[in-house]
Protein backbone atom coordinates (compact mmCIF):
# COMPACT_ATOMS: atom_id res chain seq x y z
CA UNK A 1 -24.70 -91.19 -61.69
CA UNK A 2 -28.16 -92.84 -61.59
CA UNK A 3 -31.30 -92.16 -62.23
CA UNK A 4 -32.31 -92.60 -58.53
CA UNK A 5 -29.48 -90.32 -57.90
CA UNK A 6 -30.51 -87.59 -60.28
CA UNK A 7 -34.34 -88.24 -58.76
CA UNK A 8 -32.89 -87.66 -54.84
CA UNK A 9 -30.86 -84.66 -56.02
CA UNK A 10 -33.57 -82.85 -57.74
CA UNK A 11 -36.35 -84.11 -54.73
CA UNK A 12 -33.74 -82.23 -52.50
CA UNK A 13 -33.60 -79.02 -54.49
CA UNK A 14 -37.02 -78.86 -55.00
CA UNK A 15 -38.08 -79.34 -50.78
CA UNK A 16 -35.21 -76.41 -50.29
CA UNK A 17 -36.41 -74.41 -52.83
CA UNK A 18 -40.11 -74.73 -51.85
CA UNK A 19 -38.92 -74.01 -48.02
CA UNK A 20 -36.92 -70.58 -49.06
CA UNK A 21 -40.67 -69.84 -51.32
CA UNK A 22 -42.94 -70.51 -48.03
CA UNK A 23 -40.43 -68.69 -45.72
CA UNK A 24 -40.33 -65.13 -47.98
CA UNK A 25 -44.70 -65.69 -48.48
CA UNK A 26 -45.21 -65.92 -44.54
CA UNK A 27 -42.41 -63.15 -43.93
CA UNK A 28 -44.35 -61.14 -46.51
CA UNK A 29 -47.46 -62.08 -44.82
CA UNK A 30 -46.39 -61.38 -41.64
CA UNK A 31 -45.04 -57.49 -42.17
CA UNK A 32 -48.57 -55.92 -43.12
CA UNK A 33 -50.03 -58.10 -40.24
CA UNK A 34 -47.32 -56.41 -37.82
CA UNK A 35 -47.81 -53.04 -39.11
CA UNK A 36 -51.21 -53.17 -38.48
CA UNK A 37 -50.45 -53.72 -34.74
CA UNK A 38 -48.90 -50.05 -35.08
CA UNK A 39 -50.71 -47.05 -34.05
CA UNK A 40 -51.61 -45.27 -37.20
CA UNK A 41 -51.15 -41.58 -38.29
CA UNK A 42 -54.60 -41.09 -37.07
CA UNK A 43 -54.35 -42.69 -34.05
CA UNK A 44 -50.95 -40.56 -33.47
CA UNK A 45 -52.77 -37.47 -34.09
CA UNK A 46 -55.05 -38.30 -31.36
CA UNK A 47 -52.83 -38.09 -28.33
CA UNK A 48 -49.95 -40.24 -28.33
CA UNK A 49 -46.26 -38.35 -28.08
CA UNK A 50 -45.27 -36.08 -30.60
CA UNK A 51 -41.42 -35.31 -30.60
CA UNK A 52 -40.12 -32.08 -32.34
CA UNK A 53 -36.46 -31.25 -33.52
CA UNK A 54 -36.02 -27.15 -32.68
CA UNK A 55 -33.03 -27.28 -33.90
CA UNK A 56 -33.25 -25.41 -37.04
CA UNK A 57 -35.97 -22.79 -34.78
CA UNK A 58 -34.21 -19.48 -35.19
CA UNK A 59 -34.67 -17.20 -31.99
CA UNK A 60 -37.72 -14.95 -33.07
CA UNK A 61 -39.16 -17.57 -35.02
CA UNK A 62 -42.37 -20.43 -34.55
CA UNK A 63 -42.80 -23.61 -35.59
CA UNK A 64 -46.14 -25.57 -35.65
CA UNK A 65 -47.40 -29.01 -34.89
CA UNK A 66 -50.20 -31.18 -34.49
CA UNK A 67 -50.80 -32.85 -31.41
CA UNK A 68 -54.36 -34.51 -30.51
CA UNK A 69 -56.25 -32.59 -33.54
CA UNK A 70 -54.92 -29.20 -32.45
CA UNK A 71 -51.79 -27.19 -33.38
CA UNK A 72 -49.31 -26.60 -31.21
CA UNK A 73 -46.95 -23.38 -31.49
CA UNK A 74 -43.14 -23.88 -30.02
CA UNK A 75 -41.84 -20.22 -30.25
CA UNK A 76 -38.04 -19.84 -29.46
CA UNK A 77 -37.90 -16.44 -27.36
CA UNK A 78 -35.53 -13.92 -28.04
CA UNK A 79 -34.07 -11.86 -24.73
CA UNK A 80 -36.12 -8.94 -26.07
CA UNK A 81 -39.31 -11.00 -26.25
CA UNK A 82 -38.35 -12.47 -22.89
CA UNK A 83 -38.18 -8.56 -21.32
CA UNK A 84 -41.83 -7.68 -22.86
CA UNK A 85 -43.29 -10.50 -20.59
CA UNK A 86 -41.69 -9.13 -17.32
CA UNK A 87 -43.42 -5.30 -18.61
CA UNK A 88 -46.64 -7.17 -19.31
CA UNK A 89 -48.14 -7.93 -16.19
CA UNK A 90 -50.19 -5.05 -15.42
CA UNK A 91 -52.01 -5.46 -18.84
CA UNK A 92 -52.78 -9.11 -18.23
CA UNK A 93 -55.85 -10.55 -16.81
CA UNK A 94 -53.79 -13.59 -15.31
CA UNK A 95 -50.23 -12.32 -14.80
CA UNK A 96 -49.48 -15.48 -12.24
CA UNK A 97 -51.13 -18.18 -14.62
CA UNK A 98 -53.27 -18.95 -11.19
CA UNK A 99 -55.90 -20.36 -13.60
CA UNK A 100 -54.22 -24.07 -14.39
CA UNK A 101 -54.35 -23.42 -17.97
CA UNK A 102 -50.45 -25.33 -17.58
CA UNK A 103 -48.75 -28.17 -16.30
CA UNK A 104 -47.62 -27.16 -12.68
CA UNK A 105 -43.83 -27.08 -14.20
CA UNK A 106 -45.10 -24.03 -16.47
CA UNK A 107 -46.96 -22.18 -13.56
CA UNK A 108 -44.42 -19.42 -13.58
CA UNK A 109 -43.88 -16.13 -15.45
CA UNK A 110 -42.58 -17.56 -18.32
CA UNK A 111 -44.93 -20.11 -18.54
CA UNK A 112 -42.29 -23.10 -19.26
CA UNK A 113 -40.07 -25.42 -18.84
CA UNK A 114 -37.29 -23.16 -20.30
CA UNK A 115 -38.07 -19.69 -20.56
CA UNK A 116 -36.78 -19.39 -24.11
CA UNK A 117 -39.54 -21.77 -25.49
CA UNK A 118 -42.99 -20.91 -25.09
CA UNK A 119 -45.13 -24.12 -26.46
CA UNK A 120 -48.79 -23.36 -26.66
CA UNK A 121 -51.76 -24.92 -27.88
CA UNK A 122 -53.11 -22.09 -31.33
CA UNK A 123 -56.42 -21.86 -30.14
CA UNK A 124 -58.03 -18.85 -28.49
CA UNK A 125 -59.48 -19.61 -25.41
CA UNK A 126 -62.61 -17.62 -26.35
CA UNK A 127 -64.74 -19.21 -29.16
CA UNK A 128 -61.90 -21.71 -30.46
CA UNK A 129 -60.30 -19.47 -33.70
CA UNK A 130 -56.33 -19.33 -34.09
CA UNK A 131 -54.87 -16.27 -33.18
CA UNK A 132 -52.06 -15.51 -35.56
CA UNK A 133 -48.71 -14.29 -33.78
CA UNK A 134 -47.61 -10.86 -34.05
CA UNK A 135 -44.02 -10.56 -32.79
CA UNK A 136 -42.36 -7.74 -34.41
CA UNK A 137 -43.01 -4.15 -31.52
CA UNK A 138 -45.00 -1.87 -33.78
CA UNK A 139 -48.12 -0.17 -34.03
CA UNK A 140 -50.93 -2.50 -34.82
CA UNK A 141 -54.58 -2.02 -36.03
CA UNK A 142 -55.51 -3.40 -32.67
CA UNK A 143 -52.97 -1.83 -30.25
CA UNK A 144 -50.76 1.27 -31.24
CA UNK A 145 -48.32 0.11 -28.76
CA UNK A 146 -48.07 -3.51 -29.29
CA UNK A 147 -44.92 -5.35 -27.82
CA UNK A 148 -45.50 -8.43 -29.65
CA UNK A 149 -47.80 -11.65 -29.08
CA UNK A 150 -50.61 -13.52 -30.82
CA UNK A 151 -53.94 -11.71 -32.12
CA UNK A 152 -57.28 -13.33 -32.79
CA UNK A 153 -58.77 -11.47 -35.41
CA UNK A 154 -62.99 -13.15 -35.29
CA UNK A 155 -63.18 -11.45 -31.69
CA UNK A 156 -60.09 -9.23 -31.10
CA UNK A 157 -58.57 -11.21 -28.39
CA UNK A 158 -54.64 -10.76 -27.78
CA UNK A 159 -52.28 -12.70 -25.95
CA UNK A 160 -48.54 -11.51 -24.96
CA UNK A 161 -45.58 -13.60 -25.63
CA UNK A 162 -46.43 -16.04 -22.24
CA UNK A 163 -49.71 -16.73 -24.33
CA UNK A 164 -51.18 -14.63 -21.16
CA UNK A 165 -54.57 -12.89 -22.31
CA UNK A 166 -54.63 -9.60 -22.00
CA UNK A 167 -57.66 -7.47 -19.72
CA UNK A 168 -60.94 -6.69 -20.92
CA UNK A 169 -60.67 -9.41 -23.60
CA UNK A 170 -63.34 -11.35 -24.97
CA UNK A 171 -60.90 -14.14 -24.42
CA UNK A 172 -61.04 -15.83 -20.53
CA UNK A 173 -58.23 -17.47 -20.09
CA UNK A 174 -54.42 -17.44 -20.81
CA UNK A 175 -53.51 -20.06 -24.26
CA UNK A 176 -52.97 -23.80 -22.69
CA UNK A 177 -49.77 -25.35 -22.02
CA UNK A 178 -49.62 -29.04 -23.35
CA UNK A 179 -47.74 -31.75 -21.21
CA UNK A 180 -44.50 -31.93 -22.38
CA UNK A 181 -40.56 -32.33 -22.02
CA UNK A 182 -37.54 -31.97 -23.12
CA UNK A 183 -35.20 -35.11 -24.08
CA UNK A 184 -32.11 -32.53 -24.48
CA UNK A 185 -31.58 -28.93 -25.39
CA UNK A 186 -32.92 -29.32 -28.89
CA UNK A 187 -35.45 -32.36 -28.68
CA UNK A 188 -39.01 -31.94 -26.78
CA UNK A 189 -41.82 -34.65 -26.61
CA UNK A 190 -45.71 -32.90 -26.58
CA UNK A 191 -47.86 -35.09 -24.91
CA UNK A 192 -46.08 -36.67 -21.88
CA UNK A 193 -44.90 -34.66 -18.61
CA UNK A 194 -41.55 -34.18 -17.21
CA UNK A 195 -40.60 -36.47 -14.32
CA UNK A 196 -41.69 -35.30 -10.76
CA UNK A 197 -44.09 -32.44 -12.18
């Protein structure tokens, strides 16, 4: 072998080695460049979509997220919570949710999409505190008779399991439905509304 030989062999490995080098450094360039095109956490938090797995939500039970700065409470209904709505609406101010405090698809007594998922924005309609939920029938502090919702305890507002406020409340309005939908029986998106609402 010559010495030209030898020269063109190692000019060869050095051009492929130096393209596989400048390849990885602009691929490695390129991925925080991309990601920056992504819509941060922040940004996410703002308004886009959120999508929740209820799956592991036990009937009786709440799960929260955020959505646009504010939680968001998915409860999964029991039937008993379900028949403490339908006695509730001579105690509520708004019984109908006529007040569009919901998507039209939740303008109904259950105040959803499916009536075994209530998904409310946390925050009292009153002065802005989070009521905290109060499920369990038993004598409360507040109500001796209480069939179960959400309490706000700054001002004393209460809310039944429809997030419907109750009368003579300092609270004026029922909790607010959020656009959303479901992408099967377990899967729901917060933020966008269902098709043909």
């Amino acid at each position: 072998m010559s010495e030209q030989d030898t020269d063109q062999g190692k000019r060869q490995f050095l051009v492929a080695a130096t393209s596989v080098a400048g390849g990885v450094a602009a691929g490695a360039a390129a991925v925080p460049f991309v990601a920056s095109m992504l819509p941060s956490e922040r940004a996410k938090a703002a308004g886009a979509p959120i999508e929740v797995d209820l799956s592991t939500l036990a009937p009786g039970e709440r799960v929260t997220v955020e959505w646009q700065g504010k939680p968001v409470w998915i409860v999964r209904r029991t039937k008993e919570m379900l028949d403490t709505i339908r006695a509730n609406d001579a105690q509520v101010a708004d019984p109908k949710s006529l007040k569009k405090m919901q998507p039209a698809y939740a303008t109904n007594e259950m105040r959803a999409i499916k009536d075994e998922y209530l998904v409310v924005v946390g925050i009292c309609t009153h002065l802005g505190c989070s009521p905290v939920g109060k499920f369990a029938k038993q004598a409360e502090a507040f109500d001796p008779n209480w069939q179960g919702g959400f309490y706000c305890p700054c001002h004393g507002s209460l809310f039944d399991l429809a997030g419907r406020v109750y009368k003579n409340k300092p609270a004026p309005d029922n909790l607010v439905v959020p656009p959303h939908k479901y992408l099967s029986d377990t899967r729901i998106v917060i933020g966008e509304d269902t098709k043909g609402a």
